[in-house]
PDB file of N, CA and C in Angstrom:
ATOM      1  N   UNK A   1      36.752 -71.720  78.276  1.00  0.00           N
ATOM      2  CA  UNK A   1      36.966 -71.168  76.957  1.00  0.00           C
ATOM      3  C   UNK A   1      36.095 -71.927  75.964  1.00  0.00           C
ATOM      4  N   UNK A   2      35.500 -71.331  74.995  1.00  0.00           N
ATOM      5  CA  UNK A   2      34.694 -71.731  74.159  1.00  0.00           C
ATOM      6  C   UNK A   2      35.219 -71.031  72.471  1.00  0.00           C
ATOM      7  N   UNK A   3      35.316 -71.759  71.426  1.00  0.00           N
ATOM      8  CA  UNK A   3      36.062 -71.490  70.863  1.00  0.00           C
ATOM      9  C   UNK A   3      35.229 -71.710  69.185  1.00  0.00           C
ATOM     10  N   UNK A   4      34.744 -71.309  68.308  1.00  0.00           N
ATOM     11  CA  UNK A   4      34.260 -71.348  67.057  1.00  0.00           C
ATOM     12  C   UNK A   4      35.159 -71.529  65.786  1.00  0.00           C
ATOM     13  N   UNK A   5      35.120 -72.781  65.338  1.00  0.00           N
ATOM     14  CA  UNK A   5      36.406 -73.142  64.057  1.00  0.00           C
ATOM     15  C   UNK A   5      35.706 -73.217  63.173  1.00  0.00           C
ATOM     16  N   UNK A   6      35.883 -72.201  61.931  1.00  0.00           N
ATOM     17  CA  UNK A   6      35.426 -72.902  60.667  1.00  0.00           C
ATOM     18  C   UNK A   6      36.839 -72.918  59.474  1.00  0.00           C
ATOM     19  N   UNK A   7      36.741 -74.220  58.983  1.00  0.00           N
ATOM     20  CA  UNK A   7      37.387 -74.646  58.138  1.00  0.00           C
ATOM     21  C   UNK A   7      36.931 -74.174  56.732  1.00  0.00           C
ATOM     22  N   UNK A   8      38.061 -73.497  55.850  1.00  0.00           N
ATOM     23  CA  UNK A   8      38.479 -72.761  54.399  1.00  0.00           C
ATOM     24  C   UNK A   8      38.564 -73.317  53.485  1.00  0.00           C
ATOM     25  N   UNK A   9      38.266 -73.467  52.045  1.00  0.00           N
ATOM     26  CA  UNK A   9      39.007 -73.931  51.313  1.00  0.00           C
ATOM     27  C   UNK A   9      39.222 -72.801  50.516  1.00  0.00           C
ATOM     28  N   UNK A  10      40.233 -72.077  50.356  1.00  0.00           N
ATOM     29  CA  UNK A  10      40.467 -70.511  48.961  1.00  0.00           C
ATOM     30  C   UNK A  10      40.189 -71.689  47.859  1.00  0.00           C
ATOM     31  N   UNK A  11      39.539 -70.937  47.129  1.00  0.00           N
ATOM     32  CA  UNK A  11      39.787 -70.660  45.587  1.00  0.00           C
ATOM     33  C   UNK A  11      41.011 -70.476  45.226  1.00  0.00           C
ATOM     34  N   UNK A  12      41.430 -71.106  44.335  1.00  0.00           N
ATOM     35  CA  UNK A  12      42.744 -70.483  43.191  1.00  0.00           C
ATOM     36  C   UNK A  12      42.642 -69.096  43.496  1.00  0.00           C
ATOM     37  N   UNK A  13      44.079 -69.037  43.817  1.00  0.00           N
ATOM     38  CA  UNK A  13      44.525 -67.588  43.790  1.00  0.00           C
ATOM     39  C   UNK A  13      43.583 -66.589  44.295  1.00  0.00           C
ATOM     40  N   UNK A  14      42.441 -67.013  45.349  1.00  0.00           N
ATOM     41  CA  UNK A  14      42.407 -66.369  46.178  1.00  0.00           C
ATOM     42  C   UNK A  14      42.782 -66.229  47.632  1.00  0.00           C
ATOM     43  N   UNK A  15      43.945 -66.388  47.835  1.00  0.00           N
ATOM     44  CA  UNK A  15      44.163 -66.698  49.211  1.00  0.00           C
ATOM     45  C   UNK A  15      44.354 -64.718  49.717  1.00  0.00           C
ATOM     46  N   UNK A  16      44.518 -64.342  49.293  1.00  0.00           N
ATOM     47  CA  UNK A  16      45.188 -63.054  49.866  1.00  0.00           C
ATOM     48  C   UNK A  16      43.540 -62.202  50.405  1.00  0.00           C
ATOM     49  N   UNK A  17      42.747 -62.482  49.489  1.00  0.00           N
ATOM     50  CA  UNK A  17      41.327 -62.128  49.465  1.00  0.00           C
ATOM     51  C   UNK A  17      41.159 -62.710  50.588  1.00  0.00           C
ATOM     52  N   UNK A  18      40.859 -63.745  50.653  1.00  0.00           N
ATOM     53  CA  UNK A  18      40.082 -64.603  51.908  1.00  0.00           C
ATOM     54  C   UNK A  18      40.977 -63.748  53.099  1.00  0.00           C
ATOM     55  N   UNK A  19      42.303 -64.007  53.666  1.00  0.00           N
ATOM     56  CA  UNK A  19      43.183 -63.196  54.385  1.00  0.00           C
ATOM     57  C   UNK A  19      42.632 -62.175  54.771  1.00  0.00           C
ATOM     58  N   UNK A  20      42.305 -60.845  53.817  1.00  0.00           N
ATOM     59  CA  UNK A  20      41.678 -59.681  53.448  1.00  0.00           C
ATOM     60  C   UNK A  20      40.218 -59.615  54.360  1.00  0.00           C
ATOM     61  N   UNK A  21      39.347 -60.694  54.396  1.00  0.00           N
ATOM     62  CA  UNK A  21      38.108 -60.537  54.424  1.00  0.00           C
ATOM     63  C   UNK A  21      37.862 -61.478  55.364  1.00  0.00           C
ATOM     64  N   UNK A  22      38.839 -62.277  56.360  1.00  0.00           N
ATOM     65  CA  UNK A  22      39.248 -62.775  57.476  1.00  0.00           C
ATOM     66  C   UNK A  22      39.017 -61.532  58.627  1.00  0.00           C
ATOM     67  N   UNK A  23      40.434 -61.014  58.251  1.00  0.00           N
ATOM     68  CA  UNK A  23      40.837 -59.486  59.139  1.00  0.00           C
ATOM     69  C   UNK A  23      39.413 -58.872  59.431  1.00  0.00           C
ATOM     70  N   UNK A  24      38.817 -58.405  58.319  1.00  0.00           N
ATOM     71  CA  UNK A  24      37.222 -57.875  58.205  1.00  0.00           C
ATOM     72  C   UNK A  24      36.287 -58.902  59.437  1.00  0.00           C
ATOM     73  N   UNK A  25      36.339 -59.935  59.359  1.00  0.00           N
ATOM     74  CA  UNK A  25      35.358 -60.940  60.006  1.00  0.00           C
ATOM     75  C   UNK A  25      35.530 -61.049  61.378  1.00  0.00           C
ATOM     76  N   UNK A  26      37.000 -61.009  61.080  1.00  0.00           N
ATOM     77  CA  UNK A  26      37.620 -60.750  63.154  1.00  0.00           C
ATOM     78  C   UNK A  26      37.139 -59.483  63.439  1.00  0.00           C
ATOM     79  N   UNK A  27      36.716 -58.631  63.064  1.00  0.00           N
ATOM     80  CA  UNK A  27      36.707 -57.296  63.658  1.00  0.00           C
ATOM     81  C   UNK A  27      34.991 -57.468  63.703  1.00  0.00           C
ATOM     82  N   UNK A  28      34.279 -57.887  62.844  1.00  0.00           N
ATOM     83  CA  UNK A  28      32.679 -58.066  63.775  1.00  0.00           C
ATOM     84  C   UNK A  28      32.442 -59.183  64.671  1.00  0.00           C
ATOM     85  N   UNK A  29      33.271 -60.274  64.573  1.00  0.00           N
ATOM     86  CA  UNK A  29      33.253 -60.828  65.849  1.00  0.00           C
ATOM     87  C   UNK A  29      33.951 -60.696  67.164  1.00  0.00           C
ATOM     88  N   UNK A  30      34.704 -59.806  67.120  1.00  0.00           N
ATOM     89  CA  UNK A  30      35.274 -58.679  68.324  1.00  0.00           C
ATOM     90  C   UNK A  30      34.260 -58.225  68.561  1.00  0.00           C
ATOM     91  N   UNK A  31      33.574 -56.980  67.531  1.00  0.00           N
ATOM     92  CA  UNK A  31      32.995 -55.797  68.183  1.00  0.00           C
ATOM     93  C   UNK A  31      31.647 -56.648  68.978  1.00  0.00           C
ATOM     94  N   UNK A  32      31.359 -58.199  68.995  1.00  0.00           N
ATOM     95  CA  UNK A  32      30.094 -58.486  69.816  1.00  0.00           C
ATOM     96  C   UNK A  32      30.828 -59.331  70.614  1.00  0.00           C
ATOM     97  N   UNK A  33      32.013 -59.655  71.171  1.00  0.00           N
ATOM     98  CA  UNK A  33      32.127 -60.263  72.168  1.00  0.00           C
ATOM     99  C   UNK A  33      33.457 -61.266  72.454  1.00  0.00           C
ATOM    100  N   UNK A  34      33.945 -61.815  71.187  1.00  0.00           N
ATOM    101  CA  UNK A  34      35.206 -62.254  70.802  1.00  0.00           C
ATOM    102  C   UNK A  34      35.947 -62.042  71.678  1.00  0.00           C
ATOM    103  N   UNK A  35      36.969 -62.840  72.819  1.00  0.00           N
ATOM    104  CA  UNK A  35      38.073 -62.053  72.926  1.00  0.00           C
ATOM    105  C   UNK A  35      39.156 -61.957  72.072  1.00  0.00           C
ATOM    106  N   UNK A  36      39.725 -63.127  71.041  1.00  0.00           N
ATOM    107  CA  UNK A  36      40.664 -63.432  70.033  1.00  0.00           C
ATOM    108  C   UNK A  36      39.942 -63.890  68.576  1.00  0.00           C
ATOM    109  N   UNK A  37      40.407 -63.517  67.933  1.00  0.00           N
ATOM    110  CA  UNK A  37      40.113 -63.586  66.515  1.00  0.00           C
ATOM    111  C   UNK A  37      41.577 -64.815  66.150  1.00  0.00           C
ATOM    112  N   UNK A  38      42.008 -65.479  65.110  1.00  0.00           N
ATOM    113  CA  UNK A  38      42.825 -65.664  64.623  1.00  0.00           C
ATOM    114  C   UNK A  38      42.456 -66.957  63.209  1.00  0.00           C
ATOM    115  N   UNK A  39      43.957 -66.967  62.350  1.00  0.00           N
ATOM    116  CA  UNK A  39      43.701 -67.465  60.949  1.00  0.00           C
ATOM    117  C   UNK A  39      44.527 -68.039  60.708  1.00  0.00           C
ATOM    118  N   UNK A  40      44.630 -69.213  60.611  1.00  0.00           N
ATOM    119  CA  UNK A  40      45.789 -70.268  60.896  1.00  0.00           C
ATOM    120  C   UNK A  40      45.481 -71.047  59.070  1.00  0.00           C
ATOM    121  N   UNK A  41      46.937 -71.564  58.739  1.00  0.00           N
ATOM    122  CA  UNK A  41      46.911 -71.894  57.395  1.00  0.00           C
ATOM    123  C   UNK A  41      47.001 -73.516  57.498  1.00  0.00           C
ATOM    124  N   UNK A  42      46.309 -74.535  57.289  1.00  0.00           N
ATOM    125  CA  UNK A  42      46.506 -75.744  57.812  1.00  0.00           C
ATOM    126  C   UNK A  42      47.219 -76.717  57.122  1.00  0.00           C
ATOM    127  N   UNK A  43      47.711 -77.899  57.910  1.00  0.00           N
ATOM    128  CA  UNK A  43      48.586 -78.830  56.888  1.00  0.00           C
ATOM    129  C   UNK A  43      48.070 -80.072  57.295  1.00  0.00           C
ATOM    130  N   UNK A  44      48.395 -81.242  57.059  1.00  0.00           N
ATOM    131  CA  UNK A  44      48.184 -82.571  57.275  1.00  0.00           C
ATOM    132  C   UNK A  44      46.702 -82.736  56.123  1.00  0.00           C
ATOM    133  N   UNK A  45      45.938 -83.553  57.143  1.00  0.00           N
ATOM    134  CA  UNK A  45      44.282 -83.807  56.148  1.00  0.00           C
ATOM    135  C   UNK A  45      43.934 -82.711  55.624  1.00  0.00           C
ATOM    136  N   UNK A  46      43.746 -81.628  55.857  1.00  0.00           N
ATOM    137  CA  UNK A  46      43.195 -80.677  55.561  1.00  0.00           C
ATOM    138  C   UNK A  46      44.353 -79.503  54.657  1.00  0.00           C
ATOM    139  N   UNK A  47      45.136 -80.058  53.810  1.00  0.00           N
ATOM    140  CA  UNK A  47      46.304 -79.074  53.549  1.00  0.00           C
ATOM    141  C   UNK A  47      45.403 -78.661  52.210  1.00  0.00           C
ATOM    142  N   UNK A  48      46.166 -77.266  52.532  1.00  0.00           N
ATOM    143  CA  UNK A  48      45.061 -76.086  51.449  1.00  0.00           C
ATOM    144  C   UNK A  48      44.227 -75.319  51.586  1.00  0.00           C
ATOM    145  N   UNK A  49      43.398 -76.100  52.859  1.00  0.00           N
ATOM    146  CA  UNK A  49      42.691 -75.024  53.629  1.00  0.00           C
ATOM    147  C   UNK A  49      43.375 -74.125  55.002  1.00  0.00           C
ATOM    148  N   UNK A  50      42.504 -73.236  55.212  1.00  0.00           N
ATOM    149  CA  UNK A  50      42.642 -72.328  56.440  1.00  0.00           C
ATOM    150  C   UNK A  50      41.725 -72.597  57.325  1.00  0.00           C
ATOM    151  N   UNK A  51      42.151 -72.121  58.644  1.00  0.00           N
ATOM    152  CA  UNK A  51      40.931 -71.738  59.620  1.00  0.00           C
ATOM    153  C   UNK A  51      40.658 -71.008  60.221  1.00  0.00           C
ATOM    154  N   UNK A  52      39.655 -70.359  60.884  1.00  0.00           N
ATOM    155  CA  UNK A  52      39.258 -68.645  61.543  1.00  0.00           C
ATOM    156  C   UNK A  52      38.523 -69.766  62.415  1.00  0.00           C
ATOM    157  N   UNK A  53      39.422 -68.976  63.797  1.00  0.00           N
ATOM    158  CA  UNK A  53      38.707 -69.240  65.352  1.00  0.00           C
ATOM    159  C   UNK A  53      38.043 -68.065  65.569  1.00  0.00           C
ATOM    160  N   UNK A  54      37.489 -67.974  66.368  1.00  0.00           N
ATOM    161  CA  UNK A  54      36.652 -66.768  67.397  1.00  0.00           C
ATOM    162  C   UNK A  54      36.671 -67.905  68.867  1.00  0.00           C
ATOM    163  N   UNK A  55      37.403 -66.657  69.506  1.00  0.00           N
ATOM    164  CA  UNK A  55      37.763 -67.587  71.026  1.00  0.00           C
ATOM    165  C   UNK A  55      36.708 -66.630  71.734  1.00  0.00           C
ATOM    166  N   UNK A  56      35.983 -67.504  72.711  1.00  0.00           N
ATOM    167  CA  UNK A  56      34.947 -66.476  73.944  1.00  0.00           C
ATOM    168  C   UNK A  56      35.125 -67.517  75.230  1.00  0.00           C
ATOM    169  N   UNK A  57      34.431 -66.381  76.344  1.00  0.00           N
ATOM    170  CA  UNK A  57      34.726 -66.923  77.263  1.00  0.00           C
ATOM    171  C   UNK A  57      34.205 -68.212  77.839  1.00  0.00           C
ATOM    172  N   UNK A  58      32.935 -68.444  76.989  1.00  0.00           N
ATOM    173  CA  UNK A  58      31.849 -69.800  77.550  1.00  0.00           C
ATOM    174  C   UNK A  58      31.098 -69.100  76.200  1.00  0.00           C
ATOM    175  N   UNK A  59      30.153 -70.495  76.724  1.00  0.00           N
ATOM    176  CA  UNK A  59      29.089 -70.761  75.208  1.00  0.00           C
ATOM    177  C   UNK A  59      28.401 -69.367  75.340  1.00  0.00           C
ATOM    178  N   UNK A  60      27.982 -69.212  76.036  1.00  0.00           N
ATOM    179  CA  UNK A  60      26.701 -68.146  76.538  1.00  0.00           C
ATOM    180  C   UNK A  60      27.672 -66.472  75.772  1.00  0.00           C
ATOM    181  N   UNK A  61      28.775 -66.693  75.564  1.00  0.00           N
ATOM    182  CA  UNK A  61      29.250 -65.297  74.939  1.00  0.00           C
ATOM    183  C   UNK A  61      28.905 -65.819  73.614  1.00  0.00           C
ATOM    184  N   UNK A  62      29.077 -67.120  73.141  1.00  0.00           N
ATOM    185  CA  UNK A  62      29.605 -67.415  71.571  1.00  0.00           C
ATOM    186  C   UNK A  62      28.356 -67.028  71.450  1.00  0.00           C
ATOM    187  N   UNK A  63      27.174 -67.232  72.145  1.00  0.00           N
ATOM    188  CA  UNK A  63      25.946 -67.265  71.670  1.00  0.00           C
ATOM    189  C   UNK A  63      25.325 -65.864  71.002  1.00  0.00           C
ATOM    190  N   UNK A  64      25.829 -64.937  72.582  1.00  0.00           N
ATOM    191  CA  UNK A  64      25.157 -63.586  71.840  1.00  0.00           C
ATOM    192  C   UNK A  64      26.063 -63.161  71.213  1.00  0.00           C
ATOM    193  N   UNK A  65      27.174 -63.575  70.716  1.00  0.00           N
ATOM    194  CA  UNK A  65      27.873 -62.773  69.879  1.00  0.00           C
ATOM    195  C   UNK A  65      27.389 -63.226  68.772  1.00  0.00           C
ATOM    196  N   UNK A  66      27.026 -64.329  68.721  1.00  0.00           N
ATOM    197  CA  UNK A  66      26.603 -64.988  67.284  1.00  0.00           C
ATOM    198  C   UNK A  66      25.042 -64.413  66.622  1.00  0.00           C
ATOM    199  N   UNK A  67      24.627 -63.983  67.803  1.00  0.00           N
ATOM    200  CA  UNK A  67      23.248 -62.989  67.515  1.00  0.00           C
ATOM    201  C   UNK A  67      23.146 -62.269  66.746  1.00  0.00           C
ATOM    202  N   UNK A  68      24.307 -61.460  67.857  1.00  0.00           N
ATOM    203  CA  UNK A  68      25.088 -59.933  67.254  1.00  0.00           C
ATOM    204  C   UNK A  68      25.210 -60.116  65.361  1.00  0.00           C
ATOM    205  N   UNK A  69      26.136 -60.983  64.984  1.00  0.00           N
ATOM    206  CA  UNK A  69      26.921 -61.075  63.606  1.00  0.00           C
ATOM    207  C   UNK A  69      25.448 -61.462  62.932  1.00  0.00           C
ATOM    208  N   UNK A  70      24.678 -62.052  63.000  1.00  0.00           N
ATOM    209  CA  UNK A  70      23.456 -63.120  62.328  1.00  0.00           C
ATOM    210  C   UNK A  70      22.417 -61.794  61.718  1.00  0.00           C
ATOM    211  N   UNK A  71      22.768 -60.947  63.044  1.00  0.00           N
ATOM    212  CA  UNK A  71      21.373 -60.216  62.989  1.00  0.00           C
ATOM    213  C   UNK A  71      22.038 -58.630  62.054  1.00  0.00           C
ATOM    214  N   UNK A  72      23.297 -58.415  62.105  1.00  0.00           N
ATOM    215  CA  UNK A  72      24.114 -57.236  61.111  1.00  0.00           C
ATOM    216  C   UNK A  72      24.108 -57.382  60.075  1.00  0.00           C
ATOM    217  N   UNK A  73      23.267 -56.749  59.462  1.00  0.00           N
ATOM    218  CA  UNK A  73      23.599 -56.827  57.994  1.00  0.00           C
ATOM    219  C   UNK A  73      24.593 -56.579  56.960  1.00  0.00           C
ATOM    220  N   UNK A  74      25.830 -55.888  57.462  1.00  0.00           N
ATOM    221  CA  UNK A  74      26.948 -55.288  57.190  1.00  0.00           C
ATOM    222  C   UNK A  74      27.819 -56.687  57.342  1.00  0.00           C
ATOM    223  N   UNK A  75      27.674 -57.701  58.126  1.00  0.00           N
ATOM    224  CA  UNK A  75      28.323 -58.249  58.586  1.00  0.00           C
ATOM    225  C   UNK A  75      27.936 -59.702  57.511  1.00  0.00           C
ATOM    226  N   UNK A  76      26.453 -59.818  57.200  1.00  0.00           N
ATOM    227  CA  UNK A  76      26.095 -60.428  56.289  1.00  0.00           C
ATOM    228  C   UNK A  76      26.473 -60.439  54.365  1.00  0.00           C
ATOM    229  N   UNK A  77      27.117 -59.200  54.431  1.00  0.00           N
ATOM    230  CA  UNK A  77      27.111 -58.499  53.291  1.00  0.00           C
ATOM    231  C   UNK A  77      28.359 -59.395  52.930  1.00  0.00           C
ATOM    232  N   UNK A  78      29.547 -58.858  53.887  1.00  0.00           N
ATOM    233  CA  UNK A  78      30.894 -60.169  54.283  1.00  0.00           C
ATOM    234  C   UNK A  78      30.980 -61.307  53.939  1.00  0.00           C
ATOM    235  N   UNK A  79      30.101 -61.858  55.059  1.00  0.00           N
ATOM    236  CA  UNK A  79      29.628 -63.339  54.341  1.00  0.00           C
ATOM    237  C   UNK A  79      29.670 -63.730  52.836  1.00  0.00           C
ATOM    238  N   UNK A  80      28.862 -62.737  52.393  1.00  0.00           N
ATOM    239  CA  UNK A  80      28.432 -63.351  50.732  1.00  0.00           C
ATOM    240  C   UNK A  80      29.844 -63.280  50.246  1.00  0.00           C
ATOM    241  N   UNK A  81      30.629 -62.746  50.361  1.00  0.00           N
ATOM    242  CA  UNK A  81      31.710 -61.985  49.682  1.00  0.00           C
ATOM    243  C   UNK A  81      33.096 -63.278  50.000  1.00  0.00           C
ATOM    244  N   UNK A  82      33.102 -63.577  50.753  1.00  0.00           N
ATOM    245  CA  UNK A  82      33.786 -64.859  51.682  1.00  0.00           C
ATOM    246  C   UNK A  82      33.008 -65.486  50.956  1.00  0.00           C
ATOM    247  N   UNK A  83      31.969 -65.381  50.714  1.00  0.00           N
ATOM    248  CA  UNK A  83      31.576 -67.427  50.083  1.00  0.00           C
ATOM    249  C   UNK A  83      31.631 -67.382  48.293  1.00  0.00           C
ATOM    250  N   UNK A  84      31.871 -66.188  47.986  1.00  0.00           N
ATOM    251  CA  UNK A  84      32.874 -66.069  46.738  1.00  0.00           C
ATOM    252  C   UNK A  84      34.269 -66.379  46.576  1.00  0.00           C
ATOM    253  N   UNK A  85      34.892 -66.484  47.456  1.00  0.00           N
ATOM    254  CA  UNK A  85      36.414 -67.070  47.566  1.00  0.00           C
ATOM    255  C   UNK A  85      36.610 -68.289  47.921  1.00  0.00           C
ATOM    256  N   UNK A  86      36.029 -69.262  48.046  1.00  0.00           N
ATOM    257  CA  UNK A  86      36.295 -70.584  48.486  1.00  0.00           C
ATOM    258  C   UNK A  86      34.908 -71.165  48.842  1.00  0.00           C
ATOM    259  N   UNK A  87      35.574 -72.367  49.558  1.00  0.00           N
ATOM    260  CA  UNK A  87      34.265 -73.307  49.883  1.00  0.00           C
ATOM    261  C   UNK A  87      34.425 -73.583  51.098  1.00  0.00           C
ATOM    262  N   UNK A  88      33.258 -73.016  52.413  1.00  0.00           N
ATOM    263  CA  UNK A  88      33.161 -73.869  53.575  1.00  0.00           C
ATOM    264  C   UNK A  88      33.400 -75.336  53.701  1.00  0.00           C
ATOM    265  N   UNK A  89      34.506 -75.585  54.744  1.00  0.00           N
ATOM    266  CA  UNK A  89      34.252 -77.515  54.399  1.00  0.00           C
ATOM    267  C   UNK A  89      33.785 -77.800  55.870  1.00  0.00           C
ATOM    268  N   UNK A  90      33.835 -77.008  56.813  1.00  0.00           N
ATOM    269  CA  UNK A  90      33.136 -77.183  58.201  1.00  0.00           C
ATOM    270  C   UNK A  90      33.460 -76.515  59.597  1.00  0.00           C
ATOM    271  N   UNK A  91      32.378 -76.571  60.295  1.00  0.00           N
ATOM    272  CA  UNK A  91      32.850 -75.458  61.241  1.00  0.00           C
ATOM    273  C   UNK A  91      32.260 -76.461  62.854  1.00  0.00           C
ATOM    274  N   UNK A  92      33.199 -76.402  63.427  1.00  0.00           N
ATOM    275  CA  UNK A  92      33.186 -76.872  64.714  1.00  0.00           C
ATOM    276  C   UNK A  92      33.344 -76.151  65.882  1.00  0.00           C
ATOM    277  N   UNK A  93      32.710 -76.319  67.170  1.00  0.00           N
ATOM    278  CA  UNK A  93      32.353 -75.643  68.307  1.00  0.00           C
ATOM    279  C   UNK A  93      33.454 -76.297  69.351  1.00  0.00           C
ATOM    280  N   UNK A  94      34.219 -76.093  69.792  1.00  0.00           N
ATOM    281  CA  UNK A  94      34.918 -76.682  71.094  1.00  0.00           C
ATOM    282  C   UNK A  94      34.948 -75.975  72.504  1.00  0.00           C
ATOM    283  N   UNK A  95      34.773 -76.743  73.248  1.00  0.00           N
ATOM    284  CA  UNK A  95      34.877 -76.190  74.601  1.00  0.00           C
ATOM    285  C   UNK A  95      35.972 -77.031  75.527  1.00  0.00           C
ATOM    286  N   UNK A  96      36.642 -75.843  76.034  1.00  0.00           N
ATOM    287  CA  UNK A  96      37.831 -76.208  76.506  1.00  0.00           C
ATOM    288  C   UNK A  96      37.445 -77.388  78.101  1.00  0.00           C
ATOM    289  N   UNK A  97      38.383 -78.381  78.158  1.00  0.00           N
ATOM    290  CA  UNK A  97      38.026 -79.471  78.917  1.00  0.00           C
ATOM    291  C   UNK A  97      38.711 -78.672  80.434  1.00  0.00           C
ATOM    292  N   UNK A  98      40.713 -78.571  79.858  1.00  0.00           N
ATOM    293  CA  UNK A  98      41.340 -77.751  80.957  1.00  0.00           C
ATOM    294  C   UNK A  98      42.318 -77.417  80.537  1.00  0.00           C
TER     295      UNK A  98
END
């Protein structure tokens, strides 16, 4: 399992937006390869932010799926729109040990 985390920060009173445009983001990283999408609200160090996984089966899916999304422009459009609601604070790659 190979797994793509990026860490959220909403904007004031945009959390429902980001949510909104999450849902949207899981569905183009499905349609190239994703098997799970999900959006977890975080606590401890990081309280306030969120995070959006994209789970695949090995690197070699994350990869062309990541093609897929890079190279859509529809999917880029998203992006901009997401980086109006908050601030990226980081995005990490994990691969499952066992």
């Amino acid at each position: 399992m190979y797994i793509s985390n990026w860490t959220f920060r909403p904007a004031a009173g945009k959390q429902a937006e980001v949510i909104e445009n999450s849902r949207k983001v899981a569905e183009y990283w499905e349609k190239y390869g994703a098997s799970e999408c999900h959006l977890f609200v975080l606590q401890g160090a990081d309280v306030g932010c969120m995070s959006f996984i994209a789970m695949f089966e090995n690197a070699e899916a994350f990869g062309k799926a990541n093609d897929g999304v890079v190279a859509d422009p529809d999917f880029q459009e998203l992006l901009a729109k997401v980086s109006s609601t908050g601030d990226f604070v980081r995005q990490n790659l994990v691969r499952r040990v066992f």
